[in-house]
Protein backbone atom coordinates (compact mmCIF):
# COMPACT_ATOMS: atom_id res chain seq x y z
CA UNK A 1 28.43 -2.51 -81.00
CA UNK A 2 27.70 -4.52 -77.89
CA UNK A 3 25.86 -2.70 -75.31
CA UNK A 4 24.50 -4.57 -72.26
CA UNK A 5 21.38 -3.17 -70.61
CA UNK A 6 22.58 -2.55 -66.77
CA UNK A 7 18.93 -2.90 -64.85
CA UNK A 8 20.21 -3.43 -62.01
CA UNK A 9 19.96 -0.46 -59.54
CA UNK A 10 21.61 0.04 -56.54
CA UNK A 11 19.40 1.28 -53.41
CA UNK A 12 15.78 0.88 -52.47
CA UNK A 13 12.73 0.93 -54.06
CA UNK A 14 9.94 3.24 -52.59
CA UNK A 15 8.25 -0.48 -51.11
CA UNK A 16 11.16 -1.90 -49.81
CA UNK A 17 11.76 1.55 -47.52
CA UNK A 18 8.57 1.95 -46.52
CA UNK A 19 8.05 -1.46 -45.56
CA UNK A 20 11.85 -0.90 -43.47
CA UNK A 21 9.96 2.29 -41.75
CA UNK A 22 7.38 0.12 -40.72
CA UNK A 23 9.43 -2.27 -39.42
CA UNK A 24 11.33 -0.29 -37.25
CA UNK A 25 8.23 1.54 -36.27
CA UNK A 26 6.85 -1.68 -35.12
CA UNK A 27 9.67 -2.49 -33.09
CA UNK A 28 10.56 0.91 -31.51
CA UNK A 29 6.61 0.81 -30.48
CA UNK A 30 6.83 -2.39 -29.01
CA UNK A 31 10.12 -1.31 -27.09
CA UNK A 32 8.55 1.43 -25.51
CA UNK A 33 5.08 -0.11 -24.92
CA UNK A 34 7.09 -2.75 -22.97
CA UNK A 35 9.15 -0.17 -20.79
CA UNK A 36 5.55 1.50 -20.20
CA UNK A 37 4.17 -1.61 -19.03
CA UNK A 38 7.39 -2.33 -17.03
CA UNK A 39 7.44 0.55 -15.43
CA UNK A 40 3.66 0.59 -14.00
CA UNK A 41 4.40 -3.24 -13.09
CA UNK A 42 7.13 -1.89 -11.12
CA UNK A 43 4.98 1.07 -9.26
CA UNK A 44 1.67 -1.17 -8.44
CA UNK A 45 4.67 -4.04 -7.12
CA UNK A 46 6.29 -1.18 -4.72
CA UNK A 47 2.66 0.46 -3.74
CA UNK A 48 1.42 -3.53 -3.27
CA UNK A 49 4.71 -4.09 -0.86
CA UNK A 50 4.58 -0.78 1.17
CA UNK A 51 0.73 -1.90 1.52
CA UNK A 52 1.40 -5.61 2.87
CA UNK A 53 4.11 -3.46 5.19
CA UNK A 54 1.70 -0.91 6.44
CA UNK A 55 -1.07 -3.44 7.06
CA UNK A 56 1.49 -6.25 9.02
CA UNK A 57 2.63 -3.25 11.04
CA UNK A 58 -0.62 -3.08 12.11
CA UNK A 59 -1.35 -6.55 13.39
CA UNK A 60 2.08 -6.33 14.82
CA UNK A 61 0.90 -3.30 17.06
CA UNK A 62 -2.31 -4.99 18.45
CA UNK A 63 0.31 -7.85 19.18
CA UNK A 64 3.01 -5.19 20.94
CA UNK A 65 0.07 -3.88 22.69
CA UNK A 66 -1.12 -7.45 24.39
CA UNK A 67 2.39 -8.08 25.24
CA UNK A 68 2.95 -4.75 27.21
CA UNK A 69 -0.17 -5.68 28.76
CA UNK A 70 1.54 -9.30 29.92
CA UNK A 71 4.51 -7.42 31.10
CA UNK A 72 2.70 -4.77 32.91
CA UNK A 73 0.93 -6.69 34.95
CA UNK A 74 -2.48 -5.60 33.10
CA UNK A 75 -5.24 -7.50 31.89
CA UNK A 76 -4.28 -9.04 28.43
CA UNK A 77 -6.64 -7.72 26.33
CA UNK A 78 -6.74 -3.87 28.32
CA UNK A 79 -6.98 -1.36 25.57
CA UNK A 80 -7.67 -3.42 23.44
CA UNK A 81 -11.88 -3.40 22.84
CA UNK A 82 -13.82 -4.60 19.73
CA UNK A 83 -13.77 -1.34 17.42
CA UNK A 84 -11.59 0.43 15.06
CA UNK A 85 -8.48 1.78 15.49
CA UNK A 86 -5.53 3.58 14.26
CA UNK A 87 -1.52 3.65 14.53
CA UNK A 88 -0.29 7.09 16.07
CA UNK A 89 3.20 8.15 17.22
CA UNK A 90 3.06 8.88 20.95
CA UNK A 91 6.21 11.39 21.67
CA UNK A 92 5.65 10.51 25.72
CA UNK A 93 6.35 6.95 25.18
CA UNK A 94 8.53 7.40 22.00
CA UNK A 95 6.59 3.99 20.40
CA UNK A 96 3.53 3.47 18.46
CA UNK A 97 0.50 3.37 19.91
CA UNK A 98 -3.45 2.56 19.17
CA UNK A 99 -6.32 5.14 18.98
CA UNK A 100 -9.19 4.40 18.88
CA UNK A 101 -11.55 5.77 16.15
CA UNK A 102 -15.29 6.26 15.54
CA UNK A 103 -17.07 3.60 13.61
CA UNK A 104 -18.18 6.84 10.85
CA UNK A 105 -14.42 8.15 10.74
CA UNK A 106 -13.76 4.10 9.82
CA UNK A 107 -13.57 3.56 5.85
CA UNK A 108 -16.56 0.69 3.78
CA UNK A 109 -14.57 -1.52 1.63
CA UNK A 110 -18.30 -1.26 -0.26
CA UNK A 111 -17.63 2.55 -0.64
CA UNK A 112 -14.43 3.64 -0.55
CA UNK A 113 -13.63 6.78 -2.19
CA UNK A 114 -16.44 8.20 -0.17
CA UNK A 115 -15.45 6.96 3.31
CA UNK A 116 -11.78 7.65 2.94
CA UNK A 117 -10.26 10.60 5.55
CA UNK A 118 -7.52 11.77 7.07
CA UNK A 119 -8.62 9.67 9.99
CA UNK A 120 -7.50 7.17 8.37
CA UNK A 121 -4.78 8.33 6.03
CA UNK A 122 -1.10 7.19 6.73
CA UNK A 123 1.33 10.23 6.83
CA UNK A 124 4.91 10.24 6.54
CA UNK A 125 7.15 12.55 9.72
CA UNK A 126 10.73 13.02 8.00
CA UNK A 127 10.85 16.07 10.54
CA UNK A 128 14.23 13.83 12.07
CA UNK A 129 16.16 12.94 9.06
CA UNK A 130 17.53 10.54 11.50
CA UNK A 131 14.85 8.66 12.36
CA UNK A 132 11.98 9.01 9.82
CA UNK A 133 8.76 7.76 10.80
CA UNK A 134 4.59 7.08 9.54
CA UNK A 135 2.50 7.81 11.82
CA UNK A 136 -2.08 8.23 11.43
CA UNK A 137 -2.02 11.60 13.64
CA UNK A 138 -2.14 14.42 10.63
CA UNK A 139 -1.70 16.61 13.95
CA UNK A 140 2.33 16.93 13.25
CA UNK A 141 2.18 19.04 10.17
CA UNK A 142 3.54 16.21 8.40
CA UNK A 143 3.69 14.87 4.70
CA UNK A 144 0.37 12.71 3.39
CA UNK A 145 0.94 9.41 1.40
CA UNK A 146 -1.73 8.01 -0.91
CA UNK A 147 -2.25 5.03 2.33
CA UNK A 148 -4.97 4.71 4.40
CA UNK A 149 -5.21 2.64 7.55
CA UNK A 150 -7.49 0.91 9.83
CA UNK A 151 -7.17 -1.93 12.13
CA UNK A 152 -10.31 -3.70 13.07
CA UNK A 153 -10.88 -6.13 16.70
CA UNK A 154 -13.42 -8.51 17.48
CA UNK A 155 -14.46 -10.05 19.92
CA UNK A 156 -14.44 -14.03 19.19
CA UNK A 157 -18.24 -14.88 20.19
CA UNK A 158 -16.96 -18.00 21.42
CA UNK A 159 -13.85 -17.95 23.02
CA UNK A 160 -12.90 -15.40 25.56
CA UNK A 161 -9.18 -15.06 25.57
CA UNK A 162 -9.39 -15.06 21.66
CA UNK A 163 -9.97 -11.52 19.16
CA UNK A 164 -9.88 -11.15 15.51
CA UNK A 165 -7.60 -8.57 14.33
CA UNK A 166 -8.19 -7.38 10.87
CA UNK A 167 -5.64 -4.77 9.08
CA UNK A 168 -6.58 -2.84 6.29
CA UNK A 169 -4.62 -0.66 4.20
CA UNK A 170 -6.24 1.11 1.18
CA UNK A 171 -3.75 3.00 -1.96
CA UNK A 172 -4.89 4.33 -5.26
CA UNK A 173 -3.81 2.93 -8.45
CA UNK A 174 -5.31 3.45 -12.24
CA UNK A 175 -8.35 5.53 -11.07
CA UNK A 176 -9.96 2.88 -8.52
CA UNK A 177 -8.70 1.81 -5.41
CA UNK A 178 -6.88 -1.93 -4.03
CA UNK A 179 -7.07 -2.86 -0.30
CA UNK A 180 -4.84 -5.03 1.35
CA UNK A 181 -6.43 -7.43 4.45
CA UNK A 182 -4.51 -9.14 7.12
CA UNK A 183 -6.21 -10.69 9.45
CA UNK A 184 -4.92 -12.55 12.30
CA UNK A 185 -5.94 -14.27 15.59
CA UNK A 186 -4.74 -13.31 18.96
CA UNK A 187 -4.55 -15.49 22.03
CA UNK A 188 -4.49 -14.81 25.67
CA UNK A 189 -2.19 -18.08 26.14
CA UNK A 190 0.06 -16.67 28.88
């Protein structure tokens, strides 16, 4: 009699599946480690870009403000002193306007999660679906973001029709906090 000894088996050995486990373990890991990553990439991106928004806004203002002045017939830089200042919604004038704040209500870049108030916060009015707005004035019952605010003038020292406007704009992100500066020169070249 011939018998043949058949040692080949079909299917895996114990190694060969748990090596395949680990493989797709690996790779299912990695797949979702990368959406994690993509996904906080993506929040910090839109919190970075609302920031740079908020702050330009804010230089923009001091700008909107000198040119009313020009128009007006005022003195260019009226309203307009060295100090700090915030962005509120003015329902007489239907526009944005500057308020002054106190230097204490103003928030230290060197200590931040202590200085930062509602003076400062940015708060979002969605009272008129039509015509959503963010104002600083907490006054309007209105719905906080995680944005604070302040815009900063100086006096140049050396040149009169010349301040320094600085915009700040502070948001939260992985337990600390990132600030956003603009800072830009206005002229009195009318």
């Amino acid at each position: 009699m011939n018998q043949k000894n058949d040692t080949s088996e079909s299917g895996l050995s114990l190694i060969e599946t748990i090596v395949a486990i680990a493989v797709l373990s690996l790779g299912l890991f990695g797949g979702i480690m990368l959406a994690q990553y993509s996904i906080t990439v993506m929040k910090y991106s839109r919190n970075l870009f609302e920031a740079k928004e908020f702050s330009q806004e804010g230089i923009e203002l001091v700008r909107a403000k000198r040119d009313t002045n020009w128009l007006e017939g005022n003195k260019w830089d009226t309203g307009l002193a060295q100090g700090y200042y915030v962005a509120r919604f003015s329902a007489i004038g239907k526009r944005m306007e500057l308020v002054p704040i106190l230097p204490g209500n103003a928030f230290s870049e060197t200590n931040l999660e202590a200085t930062l108030g509602d003076a400062t916060r940015i708060f979002h009015d969605t009272r008129n679906v039509s015509m959503p707005f963010f104002t600083q004035d907490s006054s309007l019952g209105v719905d906080a973001t995680t944005y604070y605010r302040q815009i900063e003038i100086v006096d140049d020292p050396v040149i009169s029709d010349k301040k320094i406007v600085r915009s700040d704009v502070v948001f939260p992100y992985k337990g600390s906090y990132r600030v956003v500066d603009l800072e830009e020169e206005i002229y009195n070249w009318k």
